[in-house]
PDB file of N, CA and C in Angstrom:
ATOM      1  N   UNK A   1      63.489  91.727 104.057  1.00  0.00           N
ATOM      2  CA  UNK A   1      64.659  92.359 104.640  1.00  0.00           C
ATOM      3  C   UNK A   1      65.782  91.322 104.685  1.00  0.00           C
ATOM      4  N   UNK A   2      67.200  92.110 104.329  1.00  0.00           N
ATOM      5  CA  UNK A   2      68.148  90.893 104.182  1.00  0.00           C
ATOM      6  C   UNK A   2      69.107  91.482 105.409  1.00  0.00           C
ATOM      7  N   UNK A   3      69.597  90.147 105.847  1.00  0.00           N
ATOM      8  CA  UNK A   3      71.003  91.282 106.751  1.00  0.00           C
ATOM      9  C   UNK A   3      72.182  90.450 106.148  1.00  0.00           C
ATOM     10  N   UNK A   4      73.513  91.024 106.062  1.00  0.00           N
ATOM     11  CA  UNK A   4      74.717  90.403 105.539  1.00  0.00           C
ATOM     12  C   UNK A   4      75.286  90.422 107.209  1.00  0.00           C
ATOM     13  N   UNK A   5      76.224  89.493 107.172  1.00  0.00           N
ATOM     14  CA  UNK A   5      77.200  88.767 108.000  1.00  0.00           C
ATOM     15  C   UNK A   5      78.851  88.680 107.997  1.00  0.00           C
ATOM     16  N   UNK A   6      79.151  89.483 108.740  1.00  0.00           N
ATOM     17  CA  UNK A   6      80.971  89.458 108.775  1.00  0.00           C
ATOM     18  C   UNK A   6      81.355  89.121 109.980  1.00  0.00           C
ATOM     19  N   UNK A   7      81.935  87.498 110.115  1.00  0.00           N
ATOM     20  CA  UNK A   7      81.719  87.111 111.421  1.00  0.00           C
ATOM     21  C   UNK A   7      83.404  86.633 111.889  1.00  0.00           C
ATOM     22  N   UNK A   8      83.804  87.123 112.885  1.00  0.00           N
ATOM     23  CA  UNK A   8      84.977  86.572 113.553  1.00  0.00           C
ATOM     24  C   UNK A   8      86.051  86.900 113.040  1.00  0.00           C
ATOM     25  N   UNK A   9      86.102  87.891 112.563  1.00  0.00           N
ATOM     26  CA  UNK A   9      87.359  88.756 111.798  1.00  0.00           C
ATOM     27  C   UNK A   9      88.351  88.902 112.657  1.00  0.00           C
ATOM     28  N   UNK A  10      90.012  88.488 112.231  1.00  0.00           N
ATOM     29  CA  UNK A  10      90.813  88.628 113.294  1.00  0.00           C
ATOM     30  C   UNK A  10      91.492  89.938 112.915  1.00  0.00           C
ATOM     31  N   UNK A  11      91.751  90.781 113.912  1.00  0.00           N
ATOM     32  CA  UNK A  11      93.399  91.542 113.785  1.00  0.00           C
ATOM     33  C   UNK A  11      93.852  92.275 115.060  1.00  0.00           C
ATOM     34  N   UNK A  12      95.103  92.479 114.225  1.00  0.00           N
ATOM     35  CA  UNK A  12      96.129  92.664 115.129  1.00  0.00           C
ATOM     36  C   UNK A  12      96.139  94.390 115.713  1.00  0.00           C
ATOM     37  N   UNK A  13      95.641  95.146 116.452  1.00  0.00           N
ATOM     38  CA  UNK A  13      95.947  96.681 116.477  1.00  0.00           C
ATOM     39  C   UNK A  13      96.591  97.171 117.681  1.00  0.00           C
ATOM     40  N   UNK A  14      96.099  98.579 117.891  1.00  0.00           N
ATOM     41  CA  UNK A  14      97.044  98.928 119.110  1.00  0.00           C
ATOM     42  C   UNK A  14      96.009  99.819 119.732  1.00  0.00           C
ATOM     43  N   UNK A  15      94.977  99.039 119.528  1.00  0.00           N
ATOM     44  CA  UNK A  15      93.572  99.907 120.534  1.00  0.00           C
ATOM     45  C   UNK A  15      93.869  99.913 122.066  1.00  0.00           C
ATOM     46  N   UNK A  16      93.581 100.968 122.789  1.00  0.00           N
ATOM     47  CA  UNK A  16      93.101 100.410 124.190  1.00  0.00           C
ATOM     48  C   UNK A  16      93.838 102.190 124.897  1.00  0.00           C
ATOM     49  N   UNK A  17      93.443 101.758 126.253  1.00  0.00           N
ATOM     50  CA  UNK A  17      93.880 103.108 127.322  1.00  0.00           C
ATOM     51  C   UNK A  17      95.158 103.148 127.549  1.00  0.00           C
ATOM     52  N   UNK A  18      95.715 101.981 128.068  1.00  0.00           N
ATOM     53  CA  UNK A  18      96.785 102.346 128.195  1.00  0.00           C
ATOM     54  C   UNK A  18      98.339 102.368 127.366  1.00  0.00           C
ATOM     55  N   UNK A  19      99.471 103.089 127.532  1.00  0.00           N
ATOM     56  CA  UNK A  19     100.506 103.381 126.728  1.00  0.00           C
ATOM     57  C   UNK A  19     101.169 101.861 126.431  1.00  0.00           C
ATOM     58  N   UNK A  20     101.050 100.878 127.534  1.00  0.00           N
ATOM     59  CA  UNK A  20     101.595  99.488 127.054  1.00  0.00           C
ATOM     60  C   UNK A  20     100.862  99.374 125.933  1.00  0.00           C
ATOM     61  N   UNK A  21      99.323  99.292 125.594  1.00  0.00           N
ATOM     62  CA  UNK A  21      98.813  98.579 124.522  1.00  0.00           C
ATOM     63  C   UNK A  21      98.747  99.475 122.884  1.00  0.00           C
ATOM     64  N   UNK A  22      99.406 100.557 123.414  1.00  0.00           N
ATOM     65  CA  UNK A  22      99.578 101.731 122.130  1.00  0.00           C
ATOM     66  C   UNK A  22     101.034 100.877 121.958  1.00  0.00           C
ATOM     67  N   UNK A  23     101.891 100.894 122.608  1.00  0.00           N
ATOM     68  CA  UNK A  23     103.316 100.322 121.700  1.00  0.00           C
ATOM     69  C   UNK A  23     103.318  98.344 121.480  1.00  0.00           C
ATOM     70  N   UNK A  24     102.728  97.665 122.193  1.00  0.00           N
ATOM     71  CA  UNK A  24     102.783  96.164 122.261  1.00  0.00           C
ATOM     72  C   UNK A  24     101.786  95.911 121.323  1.00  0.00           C
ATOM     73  N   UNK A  25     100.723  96.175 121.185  1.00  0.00           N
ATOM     74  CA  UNK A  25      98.900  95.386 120.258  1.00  0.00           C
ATOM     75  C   UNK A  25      98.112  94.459 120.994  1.00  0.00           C
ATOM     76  N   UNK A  26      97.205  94.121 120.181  1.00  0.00           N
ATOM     77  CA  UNK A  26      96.807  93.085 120.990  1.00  0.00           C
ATOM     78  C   UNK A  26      95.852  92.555 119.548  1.00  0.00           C
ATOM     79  N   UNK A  27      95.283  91.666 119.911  1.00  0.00           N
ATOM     80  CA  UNK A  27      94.726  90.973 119.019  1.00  0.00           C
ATOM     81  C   UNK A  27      93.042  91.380 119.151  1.00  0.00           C
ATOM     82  N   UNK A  28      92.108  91.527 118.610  1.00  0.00           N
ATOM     83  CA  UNK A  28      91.167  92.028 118.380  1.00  0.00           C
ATOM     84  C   UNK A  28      90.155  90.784 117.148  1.00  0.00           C
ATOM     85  N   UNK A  29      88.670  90.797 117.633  1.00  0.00           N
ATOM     86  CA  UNK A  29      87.607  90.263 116.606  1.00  0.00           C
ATOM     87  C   UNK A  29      86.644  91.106 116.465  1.00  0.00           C
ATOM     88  N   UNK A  30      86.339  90.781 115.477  1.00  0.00           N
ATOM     89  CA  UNK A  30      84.957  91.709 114.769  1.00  0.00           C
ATOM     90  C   UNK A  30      84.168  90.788 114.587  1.00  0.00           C
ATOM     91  N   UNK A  31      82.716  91.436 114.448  1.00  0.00           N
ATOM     92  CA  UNK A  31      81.747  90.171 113.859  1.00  0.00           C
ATOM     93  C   UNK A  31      80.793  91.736 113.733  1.00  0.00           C
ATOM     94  N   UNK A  32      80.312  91.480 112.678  1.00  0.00           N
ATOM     95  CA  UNK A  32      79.403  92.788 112.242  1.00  0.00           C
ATOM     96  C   UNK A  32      77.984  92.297 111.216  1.00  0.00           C
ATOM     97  N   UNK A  33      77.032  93.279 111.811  1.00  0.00           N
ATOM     98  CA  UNK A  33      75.861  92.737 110.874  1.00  0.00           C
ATOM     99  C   UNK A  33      74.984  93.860 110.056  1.00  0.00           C
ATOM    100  N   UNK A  34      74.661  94.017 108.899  1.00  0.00           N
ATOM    101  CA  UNK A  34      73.970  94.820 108.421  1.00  0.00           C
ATOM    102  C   UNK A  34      72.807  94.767 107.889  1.00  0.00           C
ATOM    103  N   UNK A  35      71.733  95.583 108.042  1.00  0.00           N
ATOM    104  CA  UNK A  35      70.454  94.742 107.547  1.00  0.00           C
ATOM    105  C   UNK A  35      69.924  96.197 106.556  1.00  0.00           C
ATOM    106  N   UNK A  36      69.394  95.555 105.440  1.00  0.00           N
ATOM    107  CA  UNK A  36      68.573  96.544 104.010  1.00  0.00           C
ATOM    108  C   UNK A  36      67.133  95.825 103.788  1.00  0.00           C
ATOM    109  N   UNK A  37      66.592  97.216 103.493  1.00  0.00           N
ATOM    110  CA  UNK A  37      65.388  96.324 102.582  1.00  0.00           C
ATOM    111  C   UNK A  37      65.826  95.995 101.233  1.00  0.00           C
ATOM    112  N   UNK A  38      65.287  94.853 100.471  1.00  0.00           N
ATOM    113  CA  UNK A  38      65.806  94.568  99.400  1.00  0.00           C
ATOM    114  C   UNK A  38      64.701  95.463  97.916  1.00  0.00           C
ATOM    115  N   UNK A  39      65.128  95.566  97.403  1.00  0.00           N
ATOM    116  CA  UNK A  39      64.280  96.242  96.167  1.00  0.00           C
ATOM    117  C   UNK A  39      63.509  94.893  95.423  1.00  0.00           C
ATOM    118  N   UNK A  40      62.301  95.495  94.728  1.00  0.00           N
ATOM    119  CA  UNK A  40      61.627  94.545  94.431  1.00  0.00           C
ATOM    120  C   UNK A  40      62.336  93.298  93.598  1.00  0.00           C
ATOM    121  N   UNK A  41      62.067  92.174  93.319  1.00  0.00           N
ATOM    122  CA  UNK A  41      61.996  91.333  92.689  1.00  0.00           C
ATOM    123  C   UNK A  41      63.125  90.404  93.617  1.00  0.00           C
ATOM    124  N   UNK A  42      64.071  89.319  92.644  1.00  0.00           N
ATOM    125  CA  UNK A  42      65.081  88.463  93.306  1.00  0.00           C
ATOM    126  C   UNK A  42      66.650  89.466  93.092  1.00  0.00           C
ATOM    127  N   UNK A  43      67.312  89.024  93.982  1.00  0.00           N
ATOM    128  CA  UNK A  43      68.763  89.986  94.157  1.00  0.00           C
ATOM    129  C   UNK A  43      69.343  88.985  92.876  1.00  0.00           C
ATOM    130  N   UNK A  44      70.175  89.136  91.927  1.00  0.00           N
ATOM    131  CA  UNK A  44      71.120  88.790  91.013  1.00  0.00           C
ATOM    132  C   UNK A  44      72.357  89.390  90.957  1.00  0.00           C
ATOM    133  N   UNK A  45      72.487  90.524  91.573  1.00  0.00           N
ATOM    134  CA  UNK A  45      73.657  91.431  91.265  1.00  0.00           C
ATOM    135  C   UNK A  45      74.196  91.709  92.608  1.00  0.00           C
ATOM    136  N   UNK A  46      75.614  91.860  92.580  1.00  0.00           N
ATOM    137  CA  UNK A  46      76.082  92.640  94.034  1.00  0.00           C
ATOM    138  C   UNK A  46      75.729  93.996  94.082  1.00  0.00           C
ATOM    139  N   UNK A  47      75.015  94.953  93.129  1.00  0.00           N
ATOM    140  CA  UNK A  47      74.975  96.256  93.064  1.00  0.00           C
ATOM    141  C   UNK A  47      73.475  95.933  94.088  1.00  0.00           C
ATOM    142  N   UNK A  48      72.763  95.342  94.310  1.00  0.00           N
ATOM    143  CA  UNK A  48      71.722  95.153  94.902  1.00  0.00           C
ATOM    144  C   UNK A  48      71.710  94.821  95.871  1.00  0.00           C
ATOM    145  N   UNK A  49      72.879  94.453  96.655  1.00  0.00           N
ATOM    146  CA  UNK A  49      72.955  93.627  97.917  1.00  0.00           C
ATOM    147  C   UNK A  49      74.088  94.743  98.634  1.00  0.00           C
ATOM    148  N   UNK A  50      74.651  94.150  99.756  1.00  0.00           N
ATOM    149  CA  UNK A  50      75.306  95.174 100.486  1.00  0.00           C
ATOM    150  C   UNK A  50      77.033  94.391 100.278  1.00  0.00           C
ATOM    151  N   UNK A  51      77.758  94.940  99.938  1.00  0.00           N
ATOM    152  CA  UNK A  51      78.782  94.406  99.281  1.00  0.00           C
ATOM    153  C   UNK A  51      79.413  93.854 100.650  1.00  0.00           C
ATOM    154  N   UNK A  52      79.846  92.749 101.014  1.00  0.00           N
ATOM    155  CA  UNK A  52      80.309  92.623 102.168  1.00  0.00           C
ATOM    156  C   UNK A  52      82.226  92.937 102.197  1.00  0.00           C
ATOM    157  N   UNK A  53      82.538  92.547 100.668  1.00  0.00           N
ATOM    158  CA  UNK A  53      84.217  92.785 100.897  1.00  0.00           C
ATOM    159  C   UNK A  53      84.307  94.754 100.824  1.00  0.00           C
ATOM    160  N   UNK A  54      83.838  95.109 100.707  1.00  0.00           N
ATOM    161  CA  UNK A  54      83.525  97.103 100.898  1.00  0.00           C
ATOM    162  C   UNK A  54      83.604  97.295 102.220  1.00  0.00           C
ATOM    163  N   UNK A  55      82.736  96.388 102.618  1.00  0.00           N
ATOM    164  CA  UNK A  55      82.632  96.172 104.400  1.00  0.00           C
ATOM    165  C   UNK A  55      83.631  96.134 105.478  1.00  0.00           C
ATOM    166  N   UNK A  56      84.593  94.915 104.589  1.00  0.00           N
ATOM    167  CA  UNK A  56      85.628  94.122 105.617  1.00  0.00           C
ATOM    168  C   UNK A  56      87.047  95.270 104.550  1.00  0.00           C
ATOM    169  N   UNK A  57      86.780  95.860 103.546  1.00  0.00           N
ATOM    170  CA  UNK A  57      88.388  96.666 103.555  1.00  0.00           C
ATOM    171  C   UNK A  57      88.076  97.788 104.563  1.00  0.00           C
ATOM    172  N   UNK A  58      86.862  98.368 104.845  1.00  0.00           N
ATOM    173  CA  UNK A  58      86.744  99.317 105.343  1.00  0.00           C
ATOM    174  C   UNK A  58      86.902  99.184 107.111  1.00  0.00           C
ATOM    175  N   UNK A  59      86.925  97.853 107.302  1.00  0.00           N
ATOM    176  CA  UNK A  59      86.637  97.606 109.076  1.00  0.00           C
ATOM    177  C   UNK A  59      88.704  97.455 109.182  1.00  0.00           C
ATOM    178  N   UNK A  60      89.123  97.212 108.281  1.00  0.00           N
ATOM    179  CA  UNK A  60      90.302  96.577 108.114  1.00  0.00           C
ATOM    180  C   UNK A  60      91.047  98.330 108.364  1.00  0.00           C
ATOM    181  N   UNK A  61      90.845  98.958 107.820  1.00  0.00           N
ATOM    182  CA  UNK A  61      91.222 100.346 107.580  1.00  0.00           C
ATOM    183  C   UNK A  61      91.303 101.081 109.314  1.00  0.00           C
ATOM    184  N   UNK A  62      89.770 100.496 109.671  1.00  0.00           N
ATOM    185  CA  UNK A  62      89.728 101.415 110.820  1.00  0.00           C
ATOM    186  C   UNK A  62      90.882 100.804 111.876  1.00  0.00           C
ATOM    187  N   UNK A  63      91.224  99.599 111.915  1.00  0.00           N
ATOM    188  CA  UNK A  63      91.851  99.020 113.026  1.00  0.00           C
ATOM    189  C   UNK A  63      92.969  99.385 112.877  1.00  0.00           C
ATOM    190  N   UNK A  64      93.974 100.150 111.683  1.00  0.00           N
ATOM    191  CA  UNK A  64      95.294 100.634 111.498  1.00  0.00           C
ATOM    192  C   UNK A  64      95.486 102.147 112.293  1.00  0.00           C
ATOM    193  N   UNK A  65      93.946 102.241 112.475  1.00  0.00           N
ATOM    194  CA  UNK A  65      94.292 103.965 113.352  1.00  0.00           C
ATOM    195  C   UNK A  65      94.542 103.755 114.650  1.00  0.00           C
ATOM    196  N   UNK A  66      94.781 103.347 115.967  1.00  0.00           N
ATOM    197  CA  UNK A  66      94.830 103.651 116.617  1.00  0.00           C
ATOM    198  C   UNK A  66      93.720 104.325 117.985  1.00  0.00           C
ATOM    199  N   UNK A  67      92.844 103.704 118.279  1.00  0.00           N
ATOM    200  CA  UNK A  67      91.844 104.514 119.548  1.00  0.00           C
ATOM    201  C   UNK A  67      91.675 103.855 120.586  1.00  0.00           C
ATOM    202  N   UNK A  68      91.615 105.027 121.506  1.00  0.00           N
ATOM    203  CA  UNK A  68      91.729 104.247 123.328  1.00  0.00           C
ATOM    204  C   UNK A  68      90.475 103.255 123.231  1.00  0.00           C
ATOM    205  N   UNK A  69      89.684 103.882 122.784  1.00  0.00           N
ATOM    206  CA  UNK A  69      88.267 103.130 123.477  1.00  0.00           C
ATOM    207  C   UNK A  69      87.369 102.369 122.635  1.00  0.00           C
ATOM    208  N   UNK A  70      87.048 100.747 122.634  1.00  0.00           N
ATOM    209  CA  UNK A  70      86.459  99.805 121.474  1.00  0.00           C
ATOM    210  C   UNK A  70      84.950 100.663 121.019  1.00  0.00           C
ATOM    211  N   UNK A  71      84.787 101.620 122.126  1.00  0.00           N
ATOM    212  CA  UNK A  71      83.260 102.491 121.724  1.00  0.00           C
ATOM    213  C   UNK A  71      83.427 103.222 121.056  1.00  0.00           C
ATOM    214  N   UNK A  72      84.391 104.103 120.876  1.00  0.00           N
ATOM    215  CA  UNK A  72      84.896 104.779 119.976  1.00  0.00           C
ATOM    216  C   UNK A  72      84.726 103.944 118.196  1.00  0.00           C
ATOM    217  N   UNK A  73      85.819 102.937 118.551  1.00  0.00           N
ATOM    218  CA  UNK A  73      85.948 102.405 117.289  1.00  0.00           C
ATOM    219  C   UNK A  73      84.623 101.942 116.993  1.00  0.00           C
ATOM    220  N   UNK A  74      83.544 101.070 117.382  1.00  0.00           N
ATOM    221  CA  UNK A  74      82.412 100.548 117.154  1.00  0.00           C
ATOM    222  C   UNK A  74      81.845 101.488 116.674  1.00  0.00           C
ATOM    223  N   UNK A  75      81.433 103.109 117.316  1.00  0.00           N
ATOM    224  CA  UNK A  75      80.541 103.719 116.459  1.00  0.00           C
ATOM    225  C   UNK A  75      80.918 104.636 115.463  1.00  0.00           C
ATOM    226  N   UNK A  76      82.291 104.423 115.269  1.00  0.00           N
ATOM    227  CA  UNK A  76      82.518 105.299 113.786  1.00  0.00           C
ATOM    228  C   UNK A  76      82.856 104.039 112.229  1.00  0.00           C
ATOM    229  N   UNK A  77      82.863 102.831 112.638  1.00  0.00           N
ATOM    230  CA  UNK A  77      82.749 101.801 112.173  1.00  0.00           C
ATOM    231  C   UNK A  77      80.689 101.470 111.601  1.00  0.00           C
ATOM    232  N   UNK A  78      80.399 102.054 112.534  1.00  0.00           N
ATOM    233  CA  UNK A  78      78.850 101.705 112.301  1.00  0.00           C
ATOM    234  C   UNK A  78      78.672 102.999 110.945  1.00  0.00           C
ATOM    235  N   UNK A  79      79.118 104.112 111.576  1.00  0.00           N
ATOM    236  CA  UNK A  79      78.538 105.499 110.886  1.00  0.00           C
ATOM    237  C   UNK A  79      79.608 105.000 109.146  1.00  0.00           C
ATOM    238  N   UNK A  80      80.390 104.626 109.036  1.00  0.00           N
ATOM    239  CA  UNK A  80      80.670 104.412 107.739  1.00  0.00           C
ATOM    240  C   UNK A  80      80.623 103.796 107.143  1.00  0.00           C
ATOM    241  N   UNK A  81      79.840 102.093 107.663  1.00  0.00           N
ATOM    242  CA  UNK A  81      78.846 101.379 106.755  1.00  0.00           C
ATOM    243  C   UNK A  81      77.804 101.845 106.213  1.00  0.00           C
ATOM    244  N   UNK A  82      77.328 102.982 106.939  1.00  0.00           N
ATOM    245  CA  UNK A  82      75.947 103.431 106.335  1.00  0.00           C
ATOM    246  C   UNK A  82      76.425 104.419 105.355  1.00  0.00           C
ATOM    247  N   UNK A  83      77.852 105.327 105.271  1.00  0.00           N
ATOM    248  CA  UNK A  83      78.305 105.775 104.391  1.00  0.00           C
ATOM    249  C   UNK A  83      78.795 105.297 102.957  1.00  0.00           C
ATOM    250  N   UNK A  84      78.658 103.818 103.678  1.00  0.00           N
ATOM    251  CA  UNK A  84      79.698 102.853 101.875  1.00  0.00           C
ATOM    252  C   UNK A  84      78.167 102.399 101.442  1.00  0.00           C
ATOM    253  N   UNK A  85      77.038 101.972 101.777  1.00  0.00           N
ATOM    254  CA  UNK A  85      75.889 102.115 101.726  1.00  0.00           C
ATOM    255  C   UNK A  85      74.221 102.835 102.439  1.00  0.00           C
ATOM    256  N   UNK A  86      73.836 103.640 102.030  1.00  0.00           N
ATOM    257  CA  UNK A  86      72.691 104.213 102.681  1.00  0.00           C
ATOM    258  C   UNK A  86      71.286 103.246 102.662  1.00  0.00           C
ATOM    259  N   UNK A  87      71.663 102.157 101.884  1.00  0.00           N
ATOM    260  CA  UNK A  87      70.610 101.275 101.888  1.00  0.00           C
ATOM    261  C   UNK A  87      70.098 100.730 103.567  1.00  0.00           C
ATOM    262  N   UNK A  88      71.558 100.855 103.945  1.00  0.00           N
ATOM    263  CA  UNK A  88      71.461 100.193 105.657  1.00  0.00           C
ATOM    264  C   UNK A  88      70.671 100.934 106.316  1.00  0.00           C
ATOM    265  N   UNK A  89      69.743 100.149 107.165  1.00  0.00           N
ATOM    266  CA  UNK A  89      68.967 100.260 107.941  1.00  0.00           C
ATOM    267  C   UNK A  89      69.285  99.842 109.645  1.00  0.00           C
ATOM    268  N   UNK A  90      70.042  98.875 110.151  1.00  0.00           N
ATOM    269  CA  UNK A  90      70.697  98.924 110.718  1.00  0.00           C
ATOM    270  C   UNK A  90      72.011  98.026 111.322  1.00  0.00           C
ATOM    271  N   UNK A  91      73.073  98.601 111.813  1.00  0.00           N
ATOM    272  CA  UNK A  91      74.204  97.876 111.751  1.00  0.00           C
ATOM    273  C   UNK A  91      74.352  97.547 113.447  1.00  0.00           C
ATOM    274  N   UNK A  92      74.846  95.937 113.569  1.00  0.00           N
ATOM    275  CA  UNK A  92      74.832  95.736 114.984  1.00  0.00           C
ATOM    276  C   UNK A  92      76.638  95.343 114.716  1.00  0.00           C
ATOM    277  N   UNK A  93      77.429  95.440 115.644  1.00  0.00           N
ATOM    278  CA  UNK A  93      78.716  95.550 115.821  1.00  0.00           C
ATOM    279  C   UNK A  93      79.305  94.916 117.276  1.00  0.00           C
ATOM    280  N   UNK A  94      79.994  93.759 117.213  1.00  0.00           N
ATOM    281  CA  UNK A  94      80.744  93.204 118.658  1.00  0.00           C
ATOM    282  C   UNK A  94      82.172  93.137 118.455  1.00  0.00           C
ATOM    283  N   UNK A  95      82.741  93.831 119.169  1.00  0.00           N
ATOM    284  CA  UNK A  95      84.656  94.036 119.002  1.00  0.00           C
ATOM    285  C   UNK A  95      84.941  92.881 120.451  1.00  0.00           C
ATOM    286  N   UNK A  96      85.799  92.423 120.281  1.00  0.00           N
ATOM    287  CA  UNK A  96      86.472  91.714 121.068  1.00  0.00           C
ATOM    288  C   UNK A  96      88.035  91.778 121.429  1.00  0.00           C
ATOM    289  N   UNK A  97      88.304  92.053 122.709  1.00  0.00           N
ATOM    290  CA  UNK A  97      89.706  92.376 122.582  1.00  0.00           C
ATOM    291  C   UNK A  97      89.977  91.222 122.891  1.00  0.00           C
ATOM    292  N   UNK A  98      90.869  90.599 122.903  1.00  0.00           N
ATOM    293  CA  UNK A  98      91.876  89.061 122.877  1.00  0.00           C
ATOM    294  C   UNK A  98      92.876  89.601 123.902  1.00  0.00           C
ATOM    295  N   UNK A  99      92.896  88.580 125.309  1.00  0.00           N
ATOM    296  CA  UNK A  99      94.007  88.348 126.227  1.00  0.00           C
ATOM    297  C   UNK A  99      94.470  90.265 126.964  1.00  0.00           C
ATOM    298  N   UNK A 100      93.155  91.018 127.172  1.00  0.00           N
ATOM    299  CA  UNK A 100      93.687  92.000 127.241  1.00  0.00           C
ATOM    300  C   UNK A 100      94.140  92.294 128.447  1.00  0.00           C
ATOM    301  N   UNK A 101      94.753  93.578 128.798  1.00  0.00           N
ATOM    302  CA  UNK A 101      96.300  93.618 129.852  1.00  0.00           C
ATOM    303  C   UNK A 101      95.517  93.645 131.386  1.00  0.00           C
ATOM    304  N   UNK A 102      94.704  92.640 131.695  1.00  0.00           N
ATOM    305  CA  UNK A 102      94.201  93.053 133.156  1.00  0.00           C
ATOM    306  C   UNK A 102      94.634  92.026 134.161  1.00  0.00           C
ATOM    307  N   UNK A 103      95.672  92.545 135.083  1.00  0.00           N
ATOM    308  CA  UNK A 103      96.029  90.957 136.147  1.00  0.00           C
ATOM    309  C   UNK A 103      95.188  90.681 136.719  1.00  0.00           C
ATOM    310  N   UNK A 104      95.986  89.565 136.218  1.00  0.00           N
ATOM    311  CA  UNK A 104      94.768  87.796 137.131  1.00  0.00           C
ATOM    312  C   UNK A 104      93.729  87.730 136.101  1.00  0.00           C
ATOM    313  N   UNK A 105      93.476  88.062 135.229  1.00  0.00           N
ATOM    314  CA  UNK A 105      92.272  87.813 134.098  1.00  0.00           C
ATOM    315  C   UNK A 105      92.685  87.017 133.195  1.00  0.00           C
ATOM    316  N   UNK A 106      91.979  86.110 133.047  1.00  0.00           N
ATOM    317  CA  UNK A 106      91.972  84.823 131.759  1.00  0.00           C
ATOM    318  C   UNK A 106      90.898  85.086 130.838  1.00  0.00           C
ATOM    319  N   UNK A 107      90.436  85.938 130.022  1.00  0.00           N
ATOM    320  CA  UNK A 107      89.322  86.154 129.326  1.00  0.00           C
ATOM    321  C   UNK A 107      88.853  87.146 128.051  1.00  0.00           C
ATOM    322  N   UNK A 108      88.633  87.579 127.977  1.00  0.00           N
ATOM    323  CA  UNK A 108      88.247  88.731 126.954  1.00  0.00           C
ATOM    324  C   UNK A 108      87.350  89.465 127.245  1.00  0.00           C
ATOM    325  N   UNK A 109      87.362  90.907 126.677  1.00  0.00           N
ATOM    326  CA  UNK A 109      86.740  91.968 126.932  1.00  0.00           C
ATOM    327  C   UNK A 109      85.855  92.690 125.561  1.00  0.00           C
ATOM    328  N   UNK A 110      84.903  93.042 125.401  1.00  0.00           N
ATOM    329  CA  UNK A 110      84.477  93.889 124.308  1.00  0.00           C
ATOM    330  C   UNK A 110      83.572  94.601 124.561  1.00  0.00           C
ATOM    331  N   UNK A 111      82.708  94.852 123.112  1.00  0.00           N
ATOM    332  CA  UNK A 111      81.671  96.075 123.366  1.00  0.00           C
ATOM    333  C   UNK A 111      80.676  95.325 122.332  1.00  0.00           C
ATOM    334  N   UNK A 112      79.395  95.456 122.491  1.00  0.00           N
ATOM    335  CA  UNK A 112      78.256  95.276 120.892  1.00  0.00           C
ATOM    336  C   UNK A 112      78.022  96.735 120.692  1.00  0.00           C
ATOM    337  N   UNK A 113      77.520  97.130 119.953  1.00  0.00           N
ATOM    338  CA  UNK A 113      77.006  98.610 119.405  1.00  0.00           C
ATOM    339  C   UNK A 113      75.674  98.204 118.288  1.00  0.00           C
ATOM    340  N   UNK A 114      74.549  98.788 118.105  1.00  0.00           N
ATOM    341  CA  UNK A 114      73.497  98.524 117.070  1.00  0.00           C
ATOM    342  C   UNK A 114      73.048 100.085 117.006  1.00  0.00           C
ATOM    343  N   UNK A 115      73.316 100.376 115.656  1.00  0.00           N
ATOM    344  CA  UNK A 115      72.894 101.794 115.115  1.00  0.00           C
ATOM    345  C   UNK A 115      71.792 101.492 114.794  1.00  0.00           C
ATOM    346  N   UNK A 116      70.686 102.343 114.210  1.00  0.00           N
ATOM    347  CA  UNK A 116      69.406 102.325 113.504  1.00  0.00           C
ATOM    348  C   UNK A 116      69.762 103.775 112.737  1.00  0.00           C
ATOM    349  N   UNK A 117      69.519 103.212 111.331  1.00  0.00           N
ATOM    350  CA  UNK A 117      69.758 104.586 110.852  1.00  0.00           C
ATOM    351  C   UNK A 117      68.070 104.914 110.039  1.00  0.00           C
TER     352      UNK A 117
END
């Protein structure tokens, strides 16, 4: 069993509850993991492995939409890795919001998510 690794991805979106963080953004990380069984013999080809840049246009895509809630985004992010590959077996997912709008807080906030498909 192999798992691929997309770790510490930065961007910029406009996730969150409230209307400040729909018009201001905030900064956001990803780190995502996917795990396949591998087919017999040694991997040589990317058609055999889980493409990881398929991965990161597709995580890149989701962060341009817009959603209140990082649970939201985490599990429709999970459900369409297993759509860009069905090989996946399962995807674990940690969003991180960066500096988000809570007074008196110095820290960060997120979510993990792990599908089993």
């Amino acid at each position: 069993m192999f798992t691929i690794h997309i770790n510490n991805c930065r961007f910029f979106a406009h996730h969150g509850l409230h209307e400040e963080e729909a018009i201001v953004g905030a900064g956001f990380e990803v780190s995502l993991s996917a795990t396949f069984e591998e087919e017999e013999g040694n991997i040589t080809s990317v058609r055999q492995t889980i493409n990881y840049v398929d991965i990161f246009e597709m995580v890149k895509k989701h962060f341009e939409k817009p959603r209140q809630l990082l649970e939201t985004l985490a599990q429709e992010i999970a459900a369409d890795v297993y759509h860009i590959d069905p090989r996946v077996q399962t995807v674990d997912i940690h969003l991180t919001k960066l500096n988000p709008p809570i007074a008196n807080f110095t820290g960060t906030v997120g979510v993990s998510y792990t599908k089993r498909f």
